[in-house]
C-alpha atoms as a PDB file:
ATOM      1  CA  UNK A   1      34.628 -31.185 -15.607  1.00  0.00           C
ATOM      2  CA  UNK A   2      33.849 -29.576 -18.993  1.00  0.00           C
ATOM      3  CA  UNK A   3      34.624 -27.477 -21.629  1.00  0.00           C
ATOM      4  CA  UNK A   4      33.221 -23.812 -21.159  1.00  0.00           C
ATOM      5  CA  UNK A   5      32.709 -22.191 -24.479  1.00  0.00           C
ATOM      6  CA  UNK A   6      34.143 -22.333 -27.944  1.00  0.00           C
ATOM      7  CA  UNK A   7      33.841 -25.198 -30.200  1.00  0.00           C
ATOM      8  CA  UNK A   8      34.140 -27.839 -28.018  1.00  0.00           C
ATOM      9  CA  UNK A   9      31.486 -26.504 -25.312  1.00  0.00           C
ATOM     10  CA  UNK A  10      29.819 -28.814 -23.343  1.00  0.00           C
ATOM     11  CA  UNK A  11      32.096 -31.477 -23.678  1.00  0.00           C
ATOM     12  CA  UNK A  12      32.911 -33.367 -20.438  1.00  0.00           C
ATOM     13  CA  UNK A  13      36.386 -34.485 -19.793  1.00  0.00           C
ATOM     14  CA  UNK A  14      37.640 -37.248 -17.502  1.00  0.00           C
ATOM     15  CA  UNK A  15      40.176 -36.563 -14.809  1.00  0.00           C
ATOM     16  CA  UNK A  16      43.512 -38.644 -14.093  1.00  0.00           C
ATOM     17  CA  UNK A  17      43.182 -41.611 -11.952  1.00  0.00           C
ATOM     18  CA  UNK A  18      45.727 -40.864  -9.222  1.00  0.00           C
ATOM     19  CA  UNK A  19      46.873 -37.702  -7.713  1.00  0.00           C
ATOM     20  CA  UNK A  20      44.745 -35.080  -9.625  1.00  0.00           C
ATOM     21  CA  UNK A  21      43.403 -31.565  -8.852  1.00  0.00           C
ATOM     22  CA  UNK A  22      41.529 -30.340 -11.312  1.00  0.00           C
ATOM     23  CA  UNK A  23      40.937 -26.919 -11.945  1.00  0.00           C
ATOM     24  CA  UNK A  24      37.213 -26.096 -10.847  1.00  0.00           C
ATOM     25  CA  UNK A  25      34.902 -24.951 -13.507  1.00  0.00           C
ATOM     26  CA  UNK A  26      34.065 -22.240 -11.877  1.00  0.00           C
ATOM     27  CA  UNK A  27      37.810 -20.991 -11.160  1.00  0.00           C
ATOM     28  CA  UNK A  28      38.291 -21.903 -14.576  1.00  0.00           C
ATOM     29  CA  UNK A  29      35.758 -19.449 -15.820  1.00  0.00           C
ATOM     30  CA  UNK A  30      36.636 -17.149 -14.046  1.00  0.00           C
ATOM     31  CA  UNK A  31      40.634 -17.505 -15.323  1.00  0.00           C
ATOM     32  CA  UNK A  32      39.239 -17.905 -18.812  1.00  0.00           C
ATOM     33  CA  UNK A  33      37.634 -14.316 -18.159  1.00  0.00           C
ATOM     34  CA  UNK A  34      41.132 -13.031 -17.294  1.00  0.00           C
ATOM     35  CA  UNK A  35      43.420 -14.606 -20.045  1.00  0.00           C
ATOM     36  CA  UNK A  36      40.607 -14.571 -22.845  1.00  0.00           C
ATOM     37  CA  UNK A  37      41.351 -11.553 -24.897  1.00  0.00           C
ATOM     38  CA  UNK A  38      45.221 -13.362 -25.113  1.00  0.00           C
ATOM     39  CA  UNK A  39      43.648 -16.489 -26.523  1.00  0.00           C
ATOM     40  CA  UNK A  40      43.254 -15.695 -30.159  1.00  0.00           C
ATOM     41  CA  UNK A  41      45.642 -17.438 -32.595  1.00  0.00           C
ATOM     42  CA  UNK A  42      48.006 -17.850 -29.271  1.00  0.00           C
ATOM     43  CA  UNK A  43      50.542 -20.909 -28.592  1.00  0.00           C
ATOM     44  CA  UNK A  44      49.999 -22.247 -25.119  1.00  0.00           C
ATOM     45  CA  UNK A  45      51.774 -24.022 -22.930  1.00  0.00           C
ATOM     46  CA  UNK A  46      49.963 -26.628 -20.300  1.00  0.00           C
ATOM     47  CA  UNK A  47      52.915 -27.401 -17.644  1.00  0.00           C
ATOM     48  CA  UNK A  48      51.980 -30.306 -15.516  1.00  0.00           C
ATOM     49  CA  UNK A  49      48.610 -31.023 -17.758  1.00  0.00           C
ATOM     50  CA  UNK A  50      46.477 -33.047 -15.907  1.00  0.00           C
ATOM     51  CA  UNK A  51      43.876 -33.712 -17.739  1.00  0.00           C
ATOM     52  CA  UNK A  52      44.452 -31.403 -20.290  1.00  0.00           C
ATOM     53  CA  UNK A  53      41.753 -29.053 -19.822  1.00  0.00           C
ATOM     54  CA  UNK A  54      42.710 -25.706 -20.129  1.00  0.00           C
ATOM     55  CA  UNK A  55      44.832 -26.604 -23.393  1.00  0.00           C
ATOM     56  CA  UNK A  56      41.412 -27.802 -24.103  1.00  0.00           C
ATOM     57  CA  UNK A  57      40.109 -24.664 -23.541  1.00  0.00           C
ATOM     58  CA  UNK A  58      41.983 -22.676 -24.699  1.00  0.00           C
ATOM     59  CA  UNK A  59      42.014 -24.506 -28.361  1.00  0.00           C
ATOM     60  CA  UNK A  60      37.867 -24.343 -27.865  1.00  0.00           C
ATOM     61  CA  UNK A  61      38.418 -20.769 -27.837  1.00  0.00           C
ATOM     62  CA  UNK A  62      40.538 -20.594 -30.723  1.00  0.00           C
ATOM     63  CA  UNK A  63      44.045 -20.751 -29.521  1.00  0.00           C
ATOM     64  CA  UNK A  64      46.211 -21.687 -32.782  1.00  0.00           C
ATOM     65  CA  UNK A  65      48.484 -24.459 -31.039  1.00  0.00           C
ATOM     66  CA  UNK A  66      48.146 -26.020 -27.671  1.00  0.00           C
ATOM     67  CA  UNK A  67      51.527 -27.647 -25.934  1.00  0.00           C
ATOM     68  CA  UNK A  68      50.507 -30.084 -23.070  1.00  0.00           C
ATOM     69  CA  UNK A  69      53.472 -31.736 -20.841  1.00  0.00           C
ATOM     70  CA  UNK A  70      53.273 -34.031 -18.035  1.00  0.00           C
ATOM     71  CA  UNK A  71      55.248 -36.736 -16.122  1.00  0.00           C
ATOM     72  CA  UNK A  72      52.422 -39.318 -14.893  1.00  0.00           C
ATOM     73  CA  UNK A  73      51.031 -41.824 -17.085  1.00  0.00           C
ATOM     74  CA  UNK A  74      47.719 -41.401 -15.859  1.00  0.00           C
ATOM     75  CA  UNK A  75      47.985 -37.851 -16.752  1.00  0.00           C
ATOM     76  CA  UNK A  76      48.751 -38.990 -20.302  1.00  0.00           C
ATOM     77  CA  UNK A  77      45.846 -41.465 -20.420  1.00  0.00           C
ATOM     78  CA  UNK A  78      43.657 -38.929 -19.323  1.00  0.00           C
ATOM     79  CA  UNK A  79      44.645 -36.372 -21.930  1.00  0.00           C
ATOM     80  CA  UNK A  80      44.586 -38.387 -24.941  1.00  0.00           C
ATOM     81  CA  UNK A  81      41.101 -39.677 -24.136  1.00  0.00           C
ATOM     82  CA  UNK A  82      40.290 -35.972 -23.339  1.00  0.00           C
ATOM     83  CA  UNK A  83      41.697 -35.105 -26.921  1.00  0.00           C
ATOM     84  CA  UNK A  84      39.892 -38.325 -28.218  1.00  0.00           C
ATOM     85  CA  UNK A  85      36.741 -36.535 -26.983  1.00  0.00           C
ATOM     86  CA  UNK A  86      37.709 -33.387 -28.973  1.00  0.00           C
ATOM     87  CA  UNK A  87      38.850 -35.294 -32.507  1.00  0.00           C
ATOM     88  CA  UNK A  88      42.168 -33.853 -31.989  1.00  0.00           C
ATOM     89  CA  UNK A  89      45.509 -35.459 -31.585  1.00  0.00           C
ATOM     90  CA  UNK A  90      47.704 -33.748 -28.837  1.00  0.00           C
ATOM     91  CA  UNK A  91      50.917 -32.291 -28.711  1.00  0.00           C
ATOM     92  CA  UNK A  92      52.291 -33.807 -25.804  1.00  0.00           C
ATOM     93  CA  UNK A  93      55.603 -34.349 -24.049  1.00  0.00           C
ATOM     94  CA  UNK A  94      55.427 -37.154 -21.846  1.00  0.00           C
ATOM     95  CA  UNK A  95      58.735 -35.816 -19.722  1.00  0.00           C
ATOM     96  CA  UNK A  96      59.654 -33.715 -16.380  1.00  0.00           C
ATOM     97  CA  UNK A  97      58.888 -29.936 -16.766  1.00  0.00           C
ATOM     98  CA  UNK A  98      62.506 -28.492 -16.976  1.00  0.00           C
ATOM     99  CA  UNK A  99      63.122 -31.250 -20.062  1.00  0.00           C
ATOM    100  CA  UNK A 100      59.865 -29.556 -21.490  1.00  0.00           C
ATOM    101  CA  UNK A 101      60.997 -26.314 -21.010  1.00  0.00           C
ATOM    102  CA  UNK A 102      64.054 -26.858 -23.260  1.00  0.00           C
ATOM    103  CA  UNK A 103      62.568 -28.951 -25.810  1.00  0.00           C
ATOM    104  CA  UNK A 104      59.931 -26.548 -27.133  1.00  0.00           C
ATOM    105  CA  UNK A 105      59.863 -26.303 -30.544  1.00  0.00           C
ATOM    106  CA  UNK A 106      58.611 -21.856 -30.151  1.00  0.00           C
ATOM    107  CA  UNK A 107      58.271 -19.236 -27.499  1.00  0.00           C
ATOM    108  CA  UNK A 108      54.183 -19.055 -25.890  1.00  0.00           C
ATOM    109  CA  UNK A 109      51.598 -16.458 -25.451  1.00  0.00           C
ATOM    110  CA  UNK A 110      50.528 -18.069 -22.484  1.00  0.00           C
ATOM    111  CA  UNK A 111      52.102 -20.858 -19.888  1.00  0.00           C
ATOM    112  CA  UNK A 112      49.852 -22.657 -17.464  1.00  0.00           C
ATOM    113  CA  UNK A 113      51.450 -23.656 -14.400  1.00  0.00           C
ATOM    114  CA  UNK A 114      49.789 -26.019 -11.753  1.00  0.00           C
ATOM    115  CA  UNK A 115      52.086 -28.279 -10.159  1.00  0.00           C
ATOM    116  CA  UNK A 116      50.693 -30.378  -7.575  1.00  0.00           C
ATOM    117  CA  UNK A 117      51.146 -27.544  -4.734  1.00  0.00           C
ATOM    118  CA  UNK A 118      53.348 -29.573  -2.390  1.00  0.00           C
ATOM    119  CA  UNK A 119      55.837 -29.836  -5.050  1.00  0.00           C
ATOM    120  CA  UNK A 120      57.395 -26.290  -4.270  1.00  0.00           C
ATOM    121  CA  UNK A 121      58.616 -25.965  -7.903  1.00  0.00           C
ATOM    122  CA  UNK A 122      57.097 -22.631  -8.627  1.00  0.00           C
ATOM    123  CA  UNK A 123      60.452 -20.892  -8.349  1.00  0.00           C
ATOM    124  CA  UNK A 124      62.601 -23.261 -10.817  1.00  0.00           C
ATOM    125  CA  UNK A 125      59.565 -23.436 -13.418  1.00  0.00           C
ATOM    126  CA  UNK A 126      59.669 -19.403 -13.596  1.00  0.00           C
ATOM    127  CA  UNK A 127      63.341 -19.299 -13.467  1.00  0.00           C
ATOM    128  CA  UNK A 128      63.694 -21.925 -15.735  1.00  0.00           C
ATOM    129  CA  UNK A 129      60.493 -20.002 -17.732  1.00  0.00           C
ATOM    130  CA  UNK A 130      62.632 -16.468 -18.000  1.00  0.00           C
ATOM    131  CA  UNK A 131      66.268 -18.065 -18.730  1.00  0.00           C
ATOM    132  CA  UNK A 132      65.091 -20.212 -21.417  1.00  0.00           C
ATOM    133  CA  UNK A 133      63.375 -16.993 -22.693  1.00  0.00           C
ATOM    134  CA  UNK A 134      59.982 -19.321 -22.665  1.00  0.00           C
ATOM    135  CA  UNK A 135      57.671 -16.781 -23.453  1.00  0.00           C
ATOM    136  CA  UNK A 136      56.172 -14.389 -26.486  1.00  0.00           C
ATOM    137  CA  UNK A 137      57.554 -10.329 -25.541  1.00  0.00           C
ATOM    138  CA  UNK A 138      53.563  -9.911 -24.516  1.00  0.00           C
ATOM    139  CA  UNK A 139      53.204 -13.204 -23.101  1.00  0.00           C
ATOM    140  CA  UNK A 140      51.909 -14.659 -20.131  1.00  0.00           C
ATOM    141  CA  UNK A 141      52.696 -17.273 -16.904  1.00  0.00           C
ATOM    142  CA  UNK A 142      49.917 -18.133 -15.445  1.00  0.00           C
ATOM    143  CA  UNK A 143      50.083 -20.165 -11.919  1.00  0.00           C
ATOM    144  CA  UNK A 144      47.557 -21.945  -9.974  1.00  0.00           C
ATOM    145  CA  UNK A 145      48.581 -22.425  -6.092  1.00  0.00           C
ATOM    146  CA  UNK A 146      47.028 -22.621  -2.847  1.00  0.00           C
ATOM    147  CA  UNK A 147      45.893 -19.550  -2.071  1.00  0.00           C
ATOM    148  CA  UNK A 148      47.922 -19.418   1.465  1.00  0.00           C
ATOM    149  CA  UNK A 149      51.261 -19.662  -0.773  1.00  0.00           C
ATOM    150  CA  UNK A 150      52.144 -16.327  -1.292  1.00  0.00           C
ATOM    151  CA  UNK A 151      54.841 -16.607  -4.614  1.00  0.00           C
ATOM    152  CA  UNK A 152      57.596 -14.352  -5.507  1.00  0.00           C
ATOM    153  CA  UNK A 153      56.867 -10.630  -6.636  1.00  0.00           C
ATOM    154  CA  UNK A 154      59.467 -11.242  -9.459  1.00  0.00           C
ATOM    155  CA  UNK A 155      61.384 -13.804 -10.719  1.00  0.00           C
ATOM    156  CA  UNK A 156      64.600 -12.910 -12.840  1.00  0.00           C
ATOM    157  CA  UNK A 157      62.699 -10.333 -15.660  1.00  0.00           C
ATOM    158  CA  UNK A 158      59.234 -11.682 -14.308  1.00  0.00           C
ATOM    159  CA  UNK A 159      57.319  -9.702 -12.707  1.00  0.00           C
ATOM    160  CA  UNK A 160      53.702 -10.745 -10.924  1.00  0.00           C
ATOM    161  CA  UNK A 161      51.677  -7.793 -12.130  1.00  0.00           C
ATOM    162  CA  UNK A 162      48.186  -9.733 -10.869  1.00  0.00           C
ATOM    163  CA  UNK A 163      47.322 -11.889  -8.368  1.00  0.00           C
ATOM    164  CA  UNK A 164      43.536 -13.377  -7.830  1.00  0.00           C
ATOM    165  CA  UNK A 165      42.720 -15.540  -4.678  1.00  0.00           C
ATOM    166  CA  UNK A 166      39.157 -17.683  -5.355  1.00  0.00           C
ATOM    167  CA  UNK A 167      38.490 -20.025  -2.312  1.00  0.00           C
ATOM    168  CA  UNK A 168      41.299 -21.982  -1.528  1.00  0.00           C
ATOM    169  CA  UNK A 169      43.086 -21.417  -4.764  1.00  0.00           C
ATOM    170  CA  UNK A 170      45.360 -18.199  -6.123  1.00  0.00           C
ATOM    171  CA  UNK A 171      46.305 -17.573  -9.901  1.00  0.00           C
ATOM    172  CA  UNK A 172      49.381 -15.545  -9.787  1.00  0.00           C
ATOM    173  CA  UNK A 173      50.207 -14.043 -13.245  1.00  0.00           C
ATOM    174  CA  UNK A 174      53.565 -13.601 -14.203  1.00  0.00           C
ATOM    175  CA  UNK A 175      55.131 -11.233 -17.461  1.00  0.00           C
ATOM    176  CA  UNK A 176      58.265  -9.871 -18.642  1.00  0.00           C
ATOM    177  CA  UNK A 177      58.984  -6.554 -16.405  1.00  0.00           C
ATOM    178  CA  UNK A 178      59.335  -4.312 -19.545  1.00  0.00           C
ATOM    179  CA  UNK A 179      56.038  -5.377 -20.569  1.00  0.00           C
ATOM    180  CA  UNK A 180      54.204  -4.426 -17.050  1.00  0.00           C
ATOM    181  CA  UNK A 181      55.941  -0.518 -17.517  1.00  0.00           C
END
C-alpha cells in the first residue's frame, strides 16, 4: 500500500493489525481518476479510516483539510504512523461514525465511506450524511462495498448518480439530487 501521486508519492503506508481491508492500489487509482478534479483545496471526510490512506491521498493531491474518523484502536495506530510517515499530524476522531457525523467542525467536498461490508451501515451513514446536511452543495459520498451489494438509488436528497464495479468491489457515488439535474 502506497501513496499514488502528489507530494507524498511513493510513500508506503502500513495497514491496521486486525480486521482491515484496504483499498487496492489499483481500485484506488482508478477512484482517484474519478474524484480527482474535486480534490483541489477540498475538505474530506475519511469515515471508517483504516489506515488512513485515501485522506492520505487526497492531501498528496492537494486537498486543503483531511478529516479521518474511526472506532478501532488499531485503526488509530495505523493512521498516526501513516501520518508520521507523511510529517503531518492528523485530524482524527477516535469515535463511532454517527458521533463523527455530528461533531464536524464544516460541511465536505468529498466523504469516503468503507465500512467493513458486513456492517450493513450504508443506509444510516447516508441518512445520517443528508440530515446532518454533511456535505458541500457540489459535494460528494463516495462508498466502497462489495460489489454484489447493490445500495439504494437515493437516500433522503441523495441521489447515486454513478456506480463503478472493479473485481469484487463497487464505489457507489452519492450527491445532493438538485446537483445531479
Amino acid at each position: 500500500m502506497r501513496v499514488i501521486t502528489g507530494k507524498y508519492k511513493g510513500r508506503s503506508l502500513v495497514a491496521p493489525k486486525h480486521d482491515a481491508r484496504p483499498t487496492l492500489d489499483r481500485m484506488k487509482e482508478t477512484l482517484f481518476n474519478i474524484v480527482n478534479s474535486k480534490i483541489q483545496g477540498a475538505s474530506v471526510l475519511d469515515l471508517f479510516a483504516g489506515s488512513g490512506q485515501l485522506a492520505i491521498e487526497c492531501l498528496s493531491r492537494g486537498a486543503d483539510r483531511a478529516i479521518l474518523c474511526d472506532n478501532s484502536s488499531d485503526a488509530v495506530a495505523a493512521i498516526k504512523a501513516n501520518f508520521e510517515k507523511i510529517g503531518l499530524k492528523p485530524d482524527l476522531m477516535f469515535c463511532d461514525f454517527r458521533d463523527c457525523l455530528k461533531r464536524l467542525p464544516c460541511q465536505m467536498d468529498l466523504v469516503f465511506v468503507d465500512p467493513p461490508y458486513k456492517a450493513g451501515v450504508y443506509n444510516e451513514v447516508l441518512q445520517a450524511v443528508d440530515e446532518l446536511n454533511v456535505i458541500t452543495p457540489n459535494g460528494w459520498i463516495i462508498c466502497e462495498h462489495a460489489s454484489v451489494d447493490e445500495l439504494p438509488s437515493n437516500v433522503g436528497s441523495l441521489v447515486c448518480f454513478d456506480s463503478r464495479k472493479m473485481g469484487t468491489v463497487r464505489f457507489s457515488f452519492y450527491q445532493r439530487s438538485e446537483e445531479c439535474e
